[in-house]
C-alpha atoms as a PDB file:
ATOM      1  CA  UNK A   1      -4.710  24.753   9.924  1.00  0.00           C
ATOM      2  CA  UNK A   2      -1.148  26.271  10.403  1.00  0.00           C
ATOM      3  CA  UNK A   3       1.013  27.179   7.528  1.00  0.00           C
ATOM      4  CA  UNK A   4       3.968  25.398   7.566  1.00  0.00           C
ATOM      5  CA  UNK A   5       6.943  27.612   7.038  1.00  0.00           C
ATOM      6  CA  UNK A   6       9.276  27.107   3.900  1.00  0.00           C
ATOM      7  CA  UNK A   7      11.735  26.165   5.574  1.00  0.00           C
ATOM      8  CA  UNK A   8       9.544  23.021   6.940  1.00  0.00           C
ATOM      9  CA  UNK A   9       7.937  22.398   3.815  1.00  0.00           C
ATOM     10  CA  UNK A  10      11.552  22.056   1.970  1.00  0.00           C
ATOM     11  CA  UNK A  11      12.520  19.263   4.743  1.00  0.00           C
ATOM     12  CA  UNK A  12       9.512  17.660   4.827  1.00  0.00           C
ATOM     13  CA  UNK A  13       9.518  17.776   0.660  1.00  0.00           C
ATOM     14  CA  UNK A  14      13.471  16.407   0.578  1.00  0.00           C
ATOM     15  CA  UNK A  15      12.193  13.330   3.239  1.00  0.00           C
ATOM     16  CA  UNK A  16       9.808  12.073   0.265  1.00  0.00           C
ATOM     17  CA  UNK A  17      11.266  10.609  -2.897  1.00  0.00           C
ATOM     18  CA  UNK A  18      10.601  12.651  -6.194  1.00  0.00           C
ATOM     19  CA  UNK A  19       8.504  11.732  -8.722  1.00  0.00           C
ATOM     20  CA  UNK A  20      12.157  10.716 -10.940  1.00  0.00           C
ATOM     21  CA  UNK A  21      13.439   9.033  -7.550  1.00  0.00           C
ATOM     22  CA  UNK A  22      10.064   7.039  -7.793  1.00  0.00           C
ATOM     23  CA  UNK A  23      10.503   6.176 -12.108  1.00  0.00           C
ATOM     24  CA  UNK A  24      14.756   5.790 -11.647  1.00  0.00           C
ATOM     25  CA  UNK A  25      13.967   3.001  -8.409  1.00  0.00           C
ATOM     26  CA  UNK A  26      10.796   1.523 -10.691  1.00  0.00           C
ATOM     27  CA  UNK A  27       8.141   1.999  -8.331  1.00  0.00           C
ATOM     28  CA  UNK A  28       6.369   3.889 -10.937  1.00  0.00           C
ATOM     29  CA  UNK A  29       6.223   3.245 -14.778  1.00  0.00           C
ATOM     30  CA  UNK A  30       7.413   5.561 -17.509  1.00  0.00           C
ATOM     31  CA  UNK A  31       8.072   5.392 -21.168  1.00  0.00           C
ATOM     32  CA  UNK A  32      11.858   5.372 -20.720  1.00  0.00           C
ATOM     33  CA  UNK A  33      13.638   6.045 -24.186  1.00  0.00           C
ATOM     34  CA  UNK A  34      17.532   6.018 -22.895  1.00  0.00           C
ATOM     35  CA  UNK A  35      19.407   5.412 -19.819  1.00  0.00           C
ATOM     36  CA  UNK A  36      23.168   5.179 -18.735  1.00  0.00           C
ATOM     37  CA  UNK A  37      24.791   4.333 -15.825  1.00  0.00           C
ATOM     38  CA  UNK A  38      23.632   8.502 -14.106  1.00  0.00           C
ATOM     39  CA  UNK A  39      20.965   9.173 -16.331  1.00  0.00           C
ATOM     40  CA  UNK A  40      17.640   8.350 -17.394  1.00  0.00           C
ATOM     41  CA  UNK A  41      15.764   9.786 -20.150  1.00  0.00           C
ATOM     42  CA  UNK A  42      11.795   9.580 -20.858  1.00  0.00           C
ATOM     43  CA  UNK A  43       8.711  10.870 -22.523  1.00  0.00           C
ATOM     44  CA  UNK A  44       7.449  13.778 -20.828  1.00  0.00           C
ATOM     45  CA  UNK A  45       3.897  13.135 -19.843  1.00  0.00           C
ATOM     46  CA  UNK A  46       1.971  16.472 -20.657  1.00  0.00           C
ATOM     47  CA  UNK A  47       4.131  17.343 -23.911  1.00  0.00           C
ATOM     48  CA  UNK A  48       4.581  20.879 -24.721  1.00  0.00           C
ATOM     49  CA  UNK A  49       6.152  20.173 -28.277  1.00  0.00           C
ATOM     50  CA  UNK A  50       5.568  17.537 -30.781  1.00  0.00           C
ATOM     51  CA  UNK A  51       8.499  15.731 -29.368  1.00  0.00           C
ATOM     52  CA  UNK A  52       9.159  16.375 -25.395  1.00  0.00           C
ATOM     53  CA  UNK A  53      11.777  14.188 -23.311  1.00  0.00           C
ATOM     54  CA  UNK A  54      13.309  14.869 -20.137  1.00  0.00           C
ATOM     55  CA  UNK A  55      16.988  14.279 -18.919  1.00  0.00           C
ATOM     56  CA  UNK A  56      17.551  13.587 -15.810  1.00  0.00           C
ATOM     57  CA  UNK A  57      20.796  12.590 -13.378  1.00  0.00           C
ATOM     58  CA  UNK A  58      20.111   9.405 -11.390  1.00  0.00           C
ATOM     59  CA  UNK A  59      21.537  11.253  -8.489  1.00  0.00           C
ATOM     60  CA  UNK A  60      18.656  13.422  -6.416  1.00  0.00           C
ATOM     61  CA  UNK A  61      21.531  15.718  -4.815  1.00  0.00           C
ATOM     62  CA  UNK A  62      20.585  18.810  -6.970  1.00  0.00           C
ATOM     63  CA  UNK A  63      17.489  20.446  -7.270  1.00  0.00           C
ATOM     64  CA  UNK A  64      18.403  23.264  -9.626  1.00  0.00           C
ATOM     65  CA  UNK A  65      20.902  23.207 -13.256  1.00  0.00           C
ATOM     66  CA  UNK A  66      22.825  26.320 -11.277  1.00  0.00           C
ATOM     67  CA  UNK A  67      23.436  23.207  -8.102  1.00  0.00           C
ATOM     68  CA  UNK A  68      24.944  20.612 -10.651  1.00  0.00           C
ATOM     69  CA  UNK A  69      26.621  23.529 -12.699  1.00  0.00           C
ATOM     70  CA  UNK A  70      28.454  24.227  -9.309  1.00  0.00           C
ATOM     71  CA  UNK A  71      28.993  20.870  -7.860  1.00  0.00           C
ATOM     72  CA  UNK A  72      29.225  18.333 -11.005  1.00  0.00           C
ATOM     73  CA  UNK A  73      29.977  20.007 -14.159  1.00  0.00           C
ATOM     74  CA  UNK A  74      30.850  17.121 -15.978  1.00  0.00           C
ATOM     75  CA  UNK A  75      27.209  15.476 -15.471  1.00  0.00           C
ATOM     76  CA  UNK A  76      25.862  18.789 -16.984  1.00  0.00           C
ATOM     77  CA  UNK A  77      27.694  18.023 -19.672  1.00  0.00           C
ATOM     78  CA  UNK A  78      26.519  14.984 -20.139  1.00  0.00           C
ATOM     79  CA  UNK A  79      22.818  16.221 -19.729  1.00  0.00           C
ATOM     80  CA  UNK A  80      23.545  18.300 -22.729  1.00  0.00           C
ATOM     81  CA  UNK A  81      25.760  15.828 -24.890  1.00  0.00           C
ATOM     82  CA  UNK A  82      22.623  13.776 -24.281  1.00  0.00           C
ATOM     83  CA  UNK A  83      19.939  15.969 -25.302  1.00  0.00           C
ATOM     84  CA  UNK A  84      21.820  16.359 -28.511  1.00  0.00           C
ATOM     85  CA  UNK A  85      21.821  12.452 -28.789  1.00  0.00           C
ATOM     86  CA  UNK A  86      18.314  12.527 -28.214  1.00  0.00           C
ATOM     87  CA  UNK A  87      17.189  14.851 -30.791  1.00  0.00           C
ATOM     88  CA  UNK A  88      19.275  13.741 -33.124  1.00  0.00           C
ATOM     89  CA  UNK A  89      17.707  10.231 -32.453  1.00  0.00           C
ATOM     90  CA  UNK A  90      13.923  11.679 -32.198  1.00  0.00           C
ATOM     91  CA  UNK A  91      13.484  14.176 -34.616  1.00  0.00           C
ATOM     92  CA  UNK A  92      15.992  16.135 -36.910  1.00  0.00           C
ATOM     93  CA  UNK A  93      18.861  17.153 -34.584  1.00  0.00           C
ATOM     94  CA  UNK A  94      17.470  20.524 -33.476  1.00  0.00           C
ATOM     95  CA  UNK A  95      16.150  21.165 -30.329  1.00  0.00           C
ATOM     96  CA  UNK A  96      15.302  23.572 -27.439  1.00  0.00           C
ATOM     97  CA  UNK A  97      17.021  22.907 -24.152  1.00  0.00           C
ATOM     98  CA  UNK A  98      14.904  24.306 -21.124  1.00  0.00           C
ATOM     99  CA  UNK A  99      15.501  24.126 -17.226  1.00  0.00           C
ATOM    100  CA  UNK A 100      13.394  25.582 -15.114  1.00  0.00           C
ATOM    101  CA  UNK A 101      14.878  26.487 -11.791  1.00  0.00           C
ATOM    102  CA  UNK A 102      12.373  27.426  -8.698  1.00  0.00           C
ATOM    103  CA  UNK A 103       8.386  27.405  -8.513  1.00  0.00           C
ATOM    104  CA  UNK A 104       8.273  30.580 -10.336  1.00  0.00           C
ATOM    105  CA  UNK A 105      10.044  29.476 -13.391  1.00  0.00           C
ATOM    106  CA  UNK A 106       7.473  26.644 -13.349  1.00  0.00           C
ATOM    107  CA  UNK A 107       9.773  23.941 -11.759  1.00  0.00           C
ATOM    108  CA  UNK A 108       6.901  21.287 -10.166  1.00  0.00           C
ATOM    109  CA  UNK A 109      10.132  18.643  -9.591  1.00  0.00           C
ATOM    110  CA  UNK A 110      12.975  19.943  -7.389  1.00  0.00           C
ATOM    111  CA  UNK A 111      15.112  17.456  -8.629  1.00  0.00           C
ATOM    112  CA  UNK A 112      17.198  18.661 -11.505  1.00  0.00           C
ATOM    113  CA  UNK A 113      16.263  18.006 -15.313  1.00  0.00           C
ATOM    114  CA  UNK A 114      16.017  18.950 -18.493  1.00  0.00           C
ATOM    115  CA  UNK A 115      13.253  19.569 -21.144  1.00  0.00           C
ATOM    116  CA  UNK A 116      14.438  18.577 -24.675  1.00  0.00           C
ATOM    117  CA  UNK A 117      11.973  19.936 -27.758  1.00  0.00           C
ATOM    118  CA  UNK A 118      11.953  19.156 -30.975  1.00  0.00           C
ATOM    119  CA  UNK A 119       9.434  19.435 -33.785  1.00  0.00           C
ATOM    120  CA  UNK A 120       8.262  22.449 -35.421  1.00  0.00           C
ATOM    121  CA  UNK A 121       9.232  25.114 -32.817  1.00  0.00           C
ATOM    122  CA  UNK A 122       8.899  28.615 -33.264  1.00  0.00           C
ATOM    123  CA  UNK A 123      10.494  31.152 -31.691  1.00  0.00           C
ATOM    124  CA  UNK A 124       8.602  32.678 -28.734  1.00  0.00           C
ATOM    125  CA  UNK A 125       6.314  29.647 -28.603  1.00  0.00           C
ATOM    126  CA  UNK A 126       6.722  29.439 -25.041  1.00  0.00           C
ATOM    127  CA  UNK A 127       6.295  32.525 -23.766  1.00  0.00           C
ATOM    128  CA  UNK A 128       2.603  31.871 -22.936  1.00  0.00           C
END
């Protein structure tokens, strides 16, 4: 079977709905724990801290933090504002903040969002 190239496979990826495309339009269930008018938030499913959420814009446009850095600052902000909010609902007001950005940094969604932890992190627990 023929490769497809990258170029293909990044069309062909943007024509299908994302996973968070699929939870924000309900066709797929997920423990949702906040949402405002261009964000949801919910329970990551394979947790990598004792509590793990993810913030995500409703909008699809932007698959990396460096896209909606450039092209909609102020719903970065609001990411962030809202990670704070989170942790300070869900665990003791301190957190890690983590984006990943591109398959090599571990990004399996290319639709922007961010990983809030909370809970007894050390530092350099996630360099594994």
């Amino acid at each position: 079977m023929e490769a497809m190239s990258s170029e293909h496979a990044t069309d062909a990826a943007a024509a299908t709905p994302t996973i968070f495309e699929r939870i924000i339009a309900r066709e797929i269930p997920a423990d949702i724990v906040l949402e405002t008018e261009r964000l949801i938030a919910i329970r990551d499913i394979a947790p990598q801290a004792p509590v793990h959420l993810l913030v995500i814009p409703k909008t699809a446009q932007h698959r990396t933090v460096a896209e909606l850095a450039a092209a909609d600052p102020a719903l970065l902000a609001e990411v962030v504002a809202t990670a704070q909010r989170l942790a300070d609902e869900h665990a003791d007001g301190d957190y890690r903040l983590v984006f990943n950005s591109g398959a090599n940094a571990g990004q399996t969604v290319f639709h922007v969002h961010a990983h809030v932890l909370a809970g007894g992190l050390d530092e350099g627990s996630l360099a594994h």
